[in-house]
C-alpha atoms as a PDB file:
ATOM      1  CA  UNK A   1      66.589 -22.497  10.317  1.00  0.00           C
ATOM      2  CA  UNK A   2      65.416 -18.995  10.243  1.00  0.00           C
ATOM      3  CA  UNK A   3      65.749 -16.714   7.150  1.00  0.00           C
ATOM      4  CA  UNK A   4      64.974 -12.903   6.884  1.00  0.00           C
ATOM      5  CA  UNK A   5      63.569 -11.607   3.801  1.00  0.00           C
ATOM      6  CA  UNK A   6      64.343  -8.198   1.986  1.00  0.00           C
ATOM      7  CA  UNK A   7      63.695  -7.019  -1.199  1.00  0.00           C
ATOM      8  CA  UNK A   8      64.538  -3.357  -3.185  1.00  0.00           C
ATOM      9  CA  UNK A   9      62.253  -2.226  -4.349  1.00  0.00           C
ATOM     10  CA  UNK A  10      59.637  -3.771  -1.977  1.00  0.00           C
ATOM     11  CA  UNK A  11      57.494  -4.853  -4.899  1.00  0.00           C
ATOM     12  CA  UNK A  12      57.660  -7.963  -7.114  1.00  0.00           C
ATOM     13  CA  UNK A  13      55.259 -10.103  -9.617  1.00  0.00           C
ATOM     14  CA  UNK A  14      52.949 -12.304  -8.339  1.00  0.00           C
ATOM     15  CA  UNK A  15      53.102 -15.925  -9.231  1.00  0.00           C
ATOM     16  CA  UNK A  16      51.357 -16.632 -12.569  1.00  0.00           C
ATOM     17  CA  UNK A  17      51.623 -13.049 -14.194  1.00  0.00           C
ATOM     18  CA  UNK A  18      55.216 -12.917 -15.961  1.00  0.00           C
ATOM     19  CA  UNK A  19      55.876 -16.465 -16.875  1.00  0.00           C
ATOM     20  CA  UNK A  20      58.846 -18.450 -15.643  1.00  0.00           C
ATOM     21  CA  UNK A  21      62.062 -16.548 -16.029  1.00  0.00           C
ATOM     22  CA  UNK A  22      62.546 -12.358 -16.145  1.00  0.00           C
ATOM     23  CA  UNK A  23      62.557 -10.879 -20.124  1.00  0.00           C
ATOM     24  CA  UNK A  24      63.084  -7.894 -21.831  1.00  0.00           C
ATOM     25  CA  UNK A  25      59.730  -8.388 -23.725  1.00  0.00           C
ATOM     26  CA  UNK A  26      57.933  -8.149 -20.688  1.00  0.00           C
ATOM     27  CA  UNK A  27      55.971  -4.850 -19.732  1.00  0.00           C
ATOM     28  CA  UNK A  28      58.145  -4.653 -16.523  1.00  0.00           C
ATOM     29  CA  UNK A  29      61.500  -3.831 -16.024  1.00  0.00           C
ATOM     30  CA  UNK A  30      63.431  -5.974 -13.745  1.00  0.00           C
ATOM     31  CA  UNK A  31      65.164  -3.273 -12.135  1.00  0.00           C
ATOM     32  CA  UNK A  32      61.318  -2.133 -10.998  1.00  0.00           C
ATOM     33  CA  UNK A  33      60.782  -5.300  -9.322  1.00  0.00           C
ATOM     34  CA  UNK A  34      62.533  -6.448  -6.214  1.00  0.00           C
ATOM     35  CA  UNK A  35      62.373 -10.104  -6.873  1.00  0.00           C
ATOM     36  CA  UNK A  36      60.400 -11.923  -9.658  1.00  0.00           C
ATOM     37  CA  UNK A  37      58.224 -14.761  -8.549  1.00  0.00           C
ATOM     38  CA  UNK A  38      57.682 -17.793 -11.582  1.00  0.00           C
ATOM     39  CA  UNK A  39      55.091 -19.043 -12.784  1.00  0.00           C
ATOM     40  CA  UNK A  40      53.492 -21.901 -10.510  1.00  0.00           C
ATOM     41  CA  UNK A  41      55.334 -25.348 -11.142  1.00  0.00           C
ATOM     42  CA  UNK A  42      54.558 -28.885 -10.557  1.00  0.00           C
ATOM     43  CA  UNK A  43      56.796 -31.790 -10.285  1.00  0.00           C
ATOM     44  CA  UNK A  44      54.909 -33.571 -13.149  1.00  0.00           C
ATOM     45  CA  UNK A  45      53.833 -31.481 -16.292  1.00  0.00           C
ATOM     46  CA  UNK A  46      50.408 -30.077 -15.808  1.00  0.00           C
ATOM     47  CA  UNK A  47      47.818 -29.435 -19.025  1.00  0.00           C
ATOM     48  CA  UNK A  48      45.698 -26.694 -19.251  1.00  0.00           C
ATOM     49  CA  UNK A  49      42.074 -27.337 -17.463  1.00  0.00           C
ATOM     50  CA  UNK A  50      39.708 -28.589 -20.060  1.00  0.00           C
ATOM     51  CA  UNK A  51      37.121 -25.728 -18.868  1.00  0.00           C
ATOM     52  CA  UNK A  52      39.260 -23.124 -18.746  1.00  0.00           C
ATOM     53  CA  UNK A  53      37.529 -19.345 -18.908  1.00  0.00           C
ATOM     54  CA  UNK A  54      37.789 -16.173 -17.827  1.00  0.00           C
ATOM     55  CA  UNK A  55      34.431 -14.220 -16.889  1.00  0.00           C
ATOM     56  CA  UNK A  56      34.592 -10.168 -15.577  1.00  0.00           C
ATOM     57  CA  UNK A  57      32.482  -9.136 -12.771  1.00  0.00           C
ATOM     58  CA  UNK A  58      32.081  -5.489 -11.465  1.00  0.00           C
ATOM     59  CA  UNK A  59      35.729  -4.921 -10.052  1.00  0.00           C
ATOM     60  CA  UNK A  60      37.584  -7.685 -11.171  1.00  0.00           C
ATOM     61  CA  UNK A  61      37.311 -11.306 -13.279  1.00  0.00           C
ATOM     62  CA  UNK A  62      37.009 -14.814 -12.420  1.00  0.00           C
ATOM     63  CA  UNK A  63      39.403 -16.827 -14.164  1.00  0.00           C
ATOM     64  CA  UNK A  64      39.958 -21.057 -14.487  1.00  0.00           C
ATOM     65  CA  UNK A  65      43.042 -21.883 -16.638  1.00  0.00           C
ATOM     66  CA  UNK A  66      44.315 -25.126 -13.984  1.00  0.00           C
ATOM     67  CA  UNK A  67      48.240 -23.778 -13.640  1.00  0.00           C
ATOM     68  CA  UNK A  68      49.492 -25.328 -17.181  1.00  0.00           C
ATOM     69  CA  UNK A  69      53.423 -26.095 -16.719  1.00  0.00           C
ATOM     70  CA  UNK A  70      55.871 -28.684 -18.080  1.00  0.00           C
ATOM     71  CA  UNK A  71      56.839 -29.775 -14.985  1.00  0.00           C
ATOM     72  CA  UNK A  72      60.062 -28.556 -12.600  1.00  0.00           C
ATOM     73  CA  UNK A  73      62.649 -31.064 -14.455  1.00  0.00           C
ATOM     74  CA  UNK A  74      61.493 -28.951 -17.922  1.00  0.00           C
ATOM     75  CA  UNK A  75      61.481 -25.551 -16.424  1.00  0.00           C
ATOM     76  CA  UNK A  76      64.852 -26.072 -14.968  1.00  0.00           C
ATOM     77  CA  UNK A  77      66.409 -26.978 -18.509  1.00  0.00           C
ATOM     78  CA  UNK A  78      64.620 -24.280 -20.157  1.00  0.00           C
ATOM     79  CA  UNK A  79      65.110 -21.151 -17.710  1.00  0.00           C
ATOM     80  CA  UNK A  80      68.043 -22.174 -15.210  1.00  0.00           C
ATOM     81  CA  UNK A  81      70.846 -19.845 -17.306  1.00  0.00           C
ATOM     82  CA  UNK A  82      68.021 -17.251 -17.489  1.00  0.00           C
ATOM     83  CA  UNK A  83      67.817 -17.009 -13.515  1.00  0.00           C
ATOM     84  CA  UNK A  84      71.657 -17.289 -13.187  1.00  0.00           C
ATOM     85  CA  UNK A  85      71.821 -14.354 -14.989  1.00  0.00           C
ATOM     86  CA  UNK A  86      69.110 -12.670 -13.673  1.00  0.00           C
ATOM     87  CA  UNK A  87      69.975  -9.392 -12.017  1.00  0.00           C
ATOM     88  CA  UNK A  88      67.418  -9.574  -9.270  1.00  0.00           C
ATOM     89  CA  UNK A  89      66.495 -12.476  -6.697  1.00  0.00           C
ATOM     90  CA  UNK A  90      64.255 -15.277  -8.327  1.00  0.00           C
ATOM     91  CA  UNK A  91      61.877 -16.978  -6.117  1.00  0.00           C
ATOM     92  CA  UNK A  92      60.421 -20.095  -7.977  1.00  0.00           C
ATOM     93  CA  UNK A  93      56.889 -20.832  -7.187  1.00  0.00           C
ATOM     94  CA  UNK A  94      56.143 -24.711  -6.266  1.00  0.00           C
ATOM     95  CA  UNK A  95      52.690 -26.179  -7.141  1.00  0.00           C
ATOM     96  CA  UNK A  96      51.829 -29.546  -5.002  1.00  0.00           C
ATOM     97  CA  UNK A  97      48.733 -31.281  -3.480  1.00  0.00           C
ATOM     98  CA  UNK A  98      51.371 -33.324  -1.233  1.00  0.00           C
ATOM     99  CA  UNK A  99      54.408 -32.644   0.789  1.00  0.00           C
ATOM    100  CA  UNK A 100      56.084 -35.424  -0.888  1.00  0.00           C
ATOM    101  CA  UNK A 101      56.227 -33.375  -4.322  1.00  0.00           C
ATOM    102  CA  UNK A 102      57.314 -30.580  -2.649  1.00  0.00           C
ATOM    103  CA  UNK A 103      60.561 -32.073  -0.759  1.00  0.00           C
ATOM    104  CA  UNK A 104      61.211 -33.541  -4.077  1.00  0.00           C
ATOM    105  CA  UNK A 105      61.100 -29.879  -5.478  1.00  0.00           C
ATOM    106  CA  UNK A 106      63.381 -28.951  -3.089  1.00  0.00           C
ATOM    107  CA  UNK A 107      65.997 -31.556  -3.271  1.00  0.00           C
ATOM    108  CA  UNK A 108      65.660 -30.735  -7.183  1.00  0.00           C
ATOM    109  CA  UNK A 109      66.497 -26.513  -7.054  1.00  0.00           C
ATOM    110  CA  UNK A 110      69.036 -26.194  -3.891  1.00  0.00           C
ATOM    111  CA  UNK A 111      71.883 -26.527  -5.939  1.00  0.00           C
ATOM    112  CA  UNK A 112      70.469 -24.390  -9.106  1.00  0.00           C
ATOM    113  CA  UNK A 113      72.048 -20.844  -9.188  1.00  0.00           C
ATOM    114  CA  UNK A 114      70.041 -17.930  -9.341  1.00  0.00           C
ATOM    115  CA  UNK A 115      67.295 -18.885  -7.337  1.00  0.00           C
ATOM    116  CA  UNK A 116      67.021 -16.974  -3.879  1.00  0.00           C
ATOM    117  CA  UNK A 117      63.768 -18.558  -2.405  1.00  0.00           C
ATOM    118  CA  UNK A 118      60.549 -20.964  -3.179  1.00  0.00           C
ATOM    119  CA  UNK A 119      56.914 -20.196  -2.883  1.00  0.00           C
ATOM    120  CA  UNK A 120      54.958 -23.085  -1.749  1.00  0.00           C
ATOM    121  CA  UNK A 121      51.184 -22.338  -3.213  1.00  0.00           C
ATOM    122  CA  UNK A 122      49.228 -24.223  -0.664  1.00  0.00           C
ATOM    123  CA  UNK A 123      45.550 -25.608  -1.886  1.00  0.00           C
ATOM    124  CA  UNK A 124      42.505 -23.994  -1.002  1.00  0.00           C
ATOM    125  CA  UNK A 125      41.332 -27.324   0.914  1.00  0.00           C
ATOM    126  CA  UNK A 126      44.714 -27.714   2.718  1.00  0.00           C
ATOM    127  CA  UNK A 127      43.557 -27.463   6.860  1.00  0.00           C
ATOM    128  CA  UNK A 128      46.195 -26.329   9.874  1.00  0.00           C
ATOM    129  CA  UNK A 129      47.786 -30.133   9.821  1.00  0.00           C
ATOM    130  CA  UNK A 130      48.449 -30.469   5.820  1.00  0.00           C
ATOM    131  CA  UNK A 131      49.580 -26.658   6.177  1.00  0.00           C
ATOM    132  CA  UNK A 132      52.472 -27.461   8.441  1.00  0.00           C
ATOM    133  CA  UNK A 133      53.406 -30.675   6.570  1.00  0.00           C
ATOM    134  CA  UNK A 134      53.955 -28.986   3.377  1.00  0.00           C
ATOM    135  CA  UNK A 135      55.894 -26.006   5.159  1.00  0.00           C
ATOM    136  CA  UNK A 136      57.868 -28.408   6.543  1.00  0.00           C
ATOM    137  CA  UNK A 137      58.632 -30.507   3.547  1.00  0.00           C
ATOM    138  CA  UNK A 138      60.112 -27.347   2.087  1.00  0.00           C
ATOM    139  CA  UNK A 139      62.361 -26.565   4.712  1.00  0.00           C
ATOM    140  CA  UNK A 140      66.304 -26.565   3.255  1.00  0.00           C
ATOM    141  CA  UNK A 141      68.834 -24.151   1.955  1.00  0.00           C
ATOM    142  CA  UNK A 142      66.505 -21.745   0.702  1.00  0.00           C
ATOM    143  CA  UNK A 143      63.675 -19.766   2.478  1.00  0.00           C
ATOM    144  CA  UNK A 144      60.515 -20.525   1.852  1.00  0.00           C
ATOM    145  CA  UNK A 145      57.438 -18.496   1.275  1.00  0.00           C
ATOM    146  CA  UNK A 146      53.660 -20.392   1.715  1.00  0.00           C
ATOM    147  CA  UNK A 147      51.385 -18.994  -0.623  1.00  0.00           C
ATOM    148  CA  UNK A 148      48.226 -18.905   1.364  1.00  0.00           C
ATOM    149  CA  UNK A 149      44.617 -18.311  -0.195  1.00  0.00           C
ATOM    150  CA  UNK A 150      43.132 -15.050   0.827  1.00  0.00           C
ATOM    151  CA  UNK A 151      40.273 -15.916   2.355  1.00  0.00           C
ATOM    152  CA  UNK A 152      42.431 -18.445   4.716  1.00  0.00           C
ATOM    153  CA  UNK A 153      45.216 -16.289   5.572  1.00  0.00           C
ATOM    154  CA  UNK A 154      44.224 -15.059   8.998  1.00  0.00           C
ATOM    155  CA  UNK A 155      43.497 -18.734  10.021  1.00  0.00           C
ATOM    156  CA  UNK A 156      47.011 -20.339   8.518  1.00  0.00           C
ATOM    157  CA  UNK A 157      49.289 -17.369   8.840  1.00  0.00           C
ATOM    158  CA  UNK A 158      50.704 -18.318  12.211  1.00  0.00           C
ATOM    159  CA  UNK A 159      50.764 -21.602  11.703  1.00  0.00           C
ATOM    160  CA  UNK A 160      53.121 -21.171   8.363  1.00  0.00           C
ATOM    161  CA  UNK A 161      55.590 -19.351   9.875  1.00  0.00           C
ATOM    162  CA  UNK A 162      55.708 -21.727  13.435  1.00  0.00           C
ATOM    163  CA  UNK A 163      56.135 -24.544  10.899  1.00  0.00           C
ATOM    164  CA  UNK A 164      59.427 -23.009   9.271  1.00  0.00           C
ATOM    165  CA  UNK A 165      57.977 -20.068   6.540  1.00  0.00           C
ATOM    166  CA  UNK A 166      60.447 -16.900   6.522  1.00  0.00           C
ATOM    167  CA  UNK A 167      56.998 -15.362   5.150  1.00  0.00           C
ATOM    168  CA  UNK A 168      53.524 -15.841   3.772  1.00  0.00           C
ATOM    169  CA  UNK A 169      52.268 -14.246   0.874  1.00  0.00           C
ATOM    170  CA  UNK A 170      48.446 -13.800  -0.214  1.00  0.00           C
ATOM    171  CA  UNK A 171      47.134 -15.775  -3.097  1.00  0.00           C
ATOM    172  CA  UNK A 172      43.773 -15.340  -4.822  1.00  0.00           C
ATOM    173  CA  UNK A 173      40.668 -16.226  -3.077  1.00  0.00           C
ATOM    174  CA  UNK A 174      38.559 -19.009  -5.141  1.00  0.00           C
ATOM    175  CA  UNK A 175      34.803 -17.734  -6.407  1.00  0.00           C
ATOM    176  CA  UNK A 176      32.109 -18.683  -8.525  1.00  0.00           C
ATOM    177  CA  UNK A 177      30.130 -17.745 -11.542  1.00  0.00           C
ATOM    178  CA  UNK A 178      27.530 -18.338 -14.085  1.00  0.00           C
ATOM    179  CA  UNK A 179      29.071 -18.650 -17.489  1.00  0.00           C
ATOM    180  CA  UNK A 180      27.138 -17.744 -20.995  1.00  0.00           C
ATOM    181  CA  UNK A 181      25.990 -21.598 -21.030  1.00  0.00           C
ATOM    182  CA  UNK A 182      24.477 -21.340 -17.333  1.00  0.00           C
ATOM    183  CA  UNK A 183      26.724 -23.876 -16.002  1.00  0.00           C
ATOM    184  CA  UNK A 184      29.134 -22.983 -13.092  1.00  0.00           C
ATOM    185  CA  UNK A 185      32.520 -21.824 -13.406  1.00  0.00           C
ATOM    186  CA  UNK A 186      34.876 -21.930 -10.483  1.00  0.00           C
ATOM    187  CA  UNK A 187      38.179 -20.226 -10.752  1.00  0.00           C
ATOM    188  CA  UNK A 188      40.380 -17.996  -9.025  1.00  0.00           C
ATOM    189  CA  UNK A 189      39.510 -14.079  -8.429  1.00  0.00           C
ATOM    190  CA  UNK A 190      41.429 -11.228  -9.585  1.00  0.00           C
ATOM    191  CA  UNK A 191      40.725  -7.443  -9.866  1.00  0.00           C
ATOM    192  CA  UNK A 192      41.003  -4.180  -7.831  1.00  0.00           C
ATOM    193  CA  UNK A 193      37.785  -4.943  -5.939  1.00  0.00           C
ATOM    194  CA  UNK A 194      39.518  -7.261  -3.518  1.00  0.00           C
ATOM    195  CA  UNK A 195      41.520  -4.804  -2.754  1.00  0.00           C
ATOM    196  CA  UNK A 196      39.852  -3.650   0.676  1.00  0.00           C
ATOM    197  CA  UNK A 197      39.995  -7.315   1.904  1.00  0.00           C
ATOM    198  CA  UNK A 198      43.448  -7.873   0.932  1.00  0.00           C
ATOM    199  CA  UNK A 199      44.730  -4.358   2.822  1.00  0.00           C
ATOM    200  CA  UNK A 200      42.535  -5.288   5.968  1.00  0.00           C
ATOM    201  CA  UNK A 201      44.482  -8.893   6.255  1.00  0.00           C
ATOM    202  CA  UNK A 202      48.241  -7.451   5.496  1.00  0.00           C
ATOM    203  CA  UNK A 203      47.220  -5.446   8.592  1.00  0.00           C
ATOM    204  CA  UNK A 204      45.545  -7.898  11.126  1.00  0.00           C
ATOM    205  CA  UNK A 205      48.857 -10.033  10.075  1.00  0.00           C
ATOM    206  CA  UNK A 206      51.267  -7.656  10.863  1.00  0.00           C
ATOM    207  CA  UNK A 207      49.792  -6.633  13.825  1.00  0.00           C
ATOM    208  CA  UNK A 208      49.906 -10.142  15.035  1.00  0.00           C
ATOM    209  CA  UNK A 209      53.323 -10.263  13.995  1.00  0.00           C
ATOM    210  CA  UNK A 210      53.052 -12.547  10.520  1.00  0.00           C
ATOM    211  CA  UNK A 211      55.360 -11.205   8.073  1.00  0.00           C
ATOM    212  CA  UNK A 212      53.533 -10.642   5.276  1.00  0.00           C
ATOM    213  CA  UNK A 213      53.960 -10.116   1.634  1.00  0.00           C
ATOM    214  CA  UNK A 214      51.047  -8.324   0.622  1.00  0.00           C
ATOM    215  CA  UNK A 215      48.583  -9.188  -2.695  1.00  0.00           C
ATOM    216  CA  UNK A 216      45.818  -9.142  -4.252  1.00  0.00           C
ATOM    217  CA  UNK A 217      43.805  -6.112  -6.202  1.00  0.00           C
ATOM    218  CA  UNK A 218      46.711  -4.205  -6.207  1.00  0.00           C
ATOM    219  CA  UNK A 219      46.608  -1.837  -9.654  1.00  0.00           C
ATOM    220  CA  UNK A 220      47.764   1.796  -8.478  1.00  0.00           C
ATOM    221  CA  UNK A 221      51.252   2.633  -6.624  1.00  0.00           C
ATOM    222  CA  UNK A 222      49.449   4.215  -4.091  1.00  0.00           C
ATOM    223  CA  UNK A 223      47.676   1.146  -3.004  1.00  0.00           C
ATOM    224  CA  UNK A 224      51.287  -0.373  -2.841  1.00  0.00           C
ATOM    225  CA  UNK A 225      52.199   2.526  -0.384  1.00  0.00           C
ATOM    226  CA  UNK A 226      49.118   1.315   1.502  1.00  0.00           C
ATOM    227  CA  UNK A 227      50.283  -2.083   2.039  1.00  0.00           C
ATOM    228  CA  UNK A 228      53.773  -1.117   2.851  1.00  0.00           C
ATOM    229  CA  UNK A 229      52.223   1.254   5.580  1.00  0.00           C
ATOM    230  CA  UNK A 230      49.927  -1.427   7.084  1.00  0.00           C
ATOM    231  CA  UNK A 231      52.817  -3.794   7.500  1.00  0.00           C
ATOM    232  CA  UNK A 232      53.798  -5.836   4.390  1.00  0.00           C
ATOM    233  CA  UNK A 233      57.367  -6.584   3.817  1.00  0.00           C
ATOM    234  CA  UNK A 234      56.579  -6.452  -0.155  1.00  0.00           C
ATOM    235  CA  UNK A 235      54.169  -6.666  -2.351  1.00  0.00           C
ATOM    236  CA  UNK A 236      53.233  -8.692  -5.239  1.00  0.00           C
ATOM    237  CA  UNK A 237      51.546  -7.576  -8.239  1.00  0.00           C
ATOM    238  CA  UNK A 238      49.229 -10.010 -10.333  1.00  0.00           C
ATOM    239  CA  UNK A 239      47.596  -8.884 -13.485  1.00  0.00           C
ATOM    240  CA  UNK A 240      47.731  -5.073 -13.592  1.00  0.00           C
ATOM    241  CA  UNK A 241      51.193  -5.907 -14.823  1.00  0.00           C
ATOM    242  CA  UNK A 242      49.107  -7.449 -18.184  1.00  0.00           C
ATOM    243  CA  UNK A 243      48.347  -4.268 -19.011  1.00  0.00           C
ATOM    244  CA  UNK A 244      51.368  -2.023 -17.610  1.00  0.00           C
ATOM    245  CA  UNK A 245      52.487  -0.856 -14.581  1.00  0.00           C
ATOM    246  CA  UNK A 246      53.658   2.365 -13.503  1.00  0.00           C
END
């Protein structure tokens, strides 16, 4: 089945920035945002990491929080009227280790109104074979985006959409860092310092004919324009929307 993507405005929240349904209280207006992506969700509920931290760097921050959720059957009952009523597209992002969960997912939101697509947030470990399965295990009624890590974007990209993605999107690379107590913290990496990376894949991907929804270090609206000029379809904002966007 083949689905094609559009969004207007071409620019949307990343997964993990505006919590699981669209709000008045939040620092965005919908009507900015083409689409609003939920927090990741797992089938099961999911506790905060025990180590969780955030540490800054020059450019950006490492942060380790371990996706906290109550699980898809809870987020449905709690923020299904919300995305009926939403007035844009809600694209509900799916958290899963195995592409069992993530049929299950599916199976679970086809029939709830409101929501226009899935992101499937595939793990940093997952290699070209697990990649496809989990695509696959998504494929239904609704298109699906894979949520690829940064850093393995170039080598998956091709293989998400041959294996039934309408898209992928670009998901924080993972890092490292020394934390006050000298003990490693690993965590995902946010800031405008990726930027350069992320702009240089969005174009190597559309140029091999990925579509691409663009991410990662974006903070200004011109390096949204960027994006959109190298190729992205969209673009997703993560946490300069914590502090405001304009």
């Amino acid at each position: 089945m083949k689905f094609d993507l559009s969004f207007n405005p071409p620019v949307m929240n990343a997964a993990g920035s505006l919590g699981f349904a669209p709000g008045a209280r939040q620092q965005v207006a919908p009507a900015n945002l083409g689409a609003f992506v939920t927090n990741p969700v797992s089938l099961g509920r999911r506790d905060p990491a025990q180590s969780r931290a955030t540490i800054g760097f020059p450019g950006g921050f490492i942060l380790h929080s371990g996706y906290p959720n109550p699980g898809l059957k809870a987020v449905i009952h709690r923020h299904a009227a919300s995305w009926k009523r939403a007035s844009i597209p809600v694209i509900v992002h799916l958290l899963a280790q195995i592409e069992n969960d993530i049929a299950t997912m599916v199976r679970m939101l086809e029939n709830v109104e409101g929501v226009s697509a899935l992101e499937v947030g595939l793990p940093p470990e997952a290699d070209s074979e697990l990649a496809a399965r989990m695509i696959q295990a998504g494929a239904g009624e609704l298109p699906v985006v894979a949520r690829l890590p940064l850093e393995r974007a170039l080598e998956l990209g091709a293989i998400a959409i041959k294996a039934g993605a309408a898209a992928i999107s670009l998901g924080p690379p993972r890092g490292a860092l020394l934390d006050p107590d000298g003990k490693l913290l690993r965590g995902r990496l946010y800031g405008p310092a990726l930027f350069p990376l992320a702009l240089a894949n969005v174009l190597l991907l559309a140029e091999n004919g990925v579509p691409v929804v663009g991410a990662c270090g974006v903070y200004r609206s011109d390096d949204v324009e960027a994006m959109l000029t190298a190729g992205a379809l969209a673009v997703q904002i993560d946490t300069a929307l914590w502090r405001g966007w304009s």
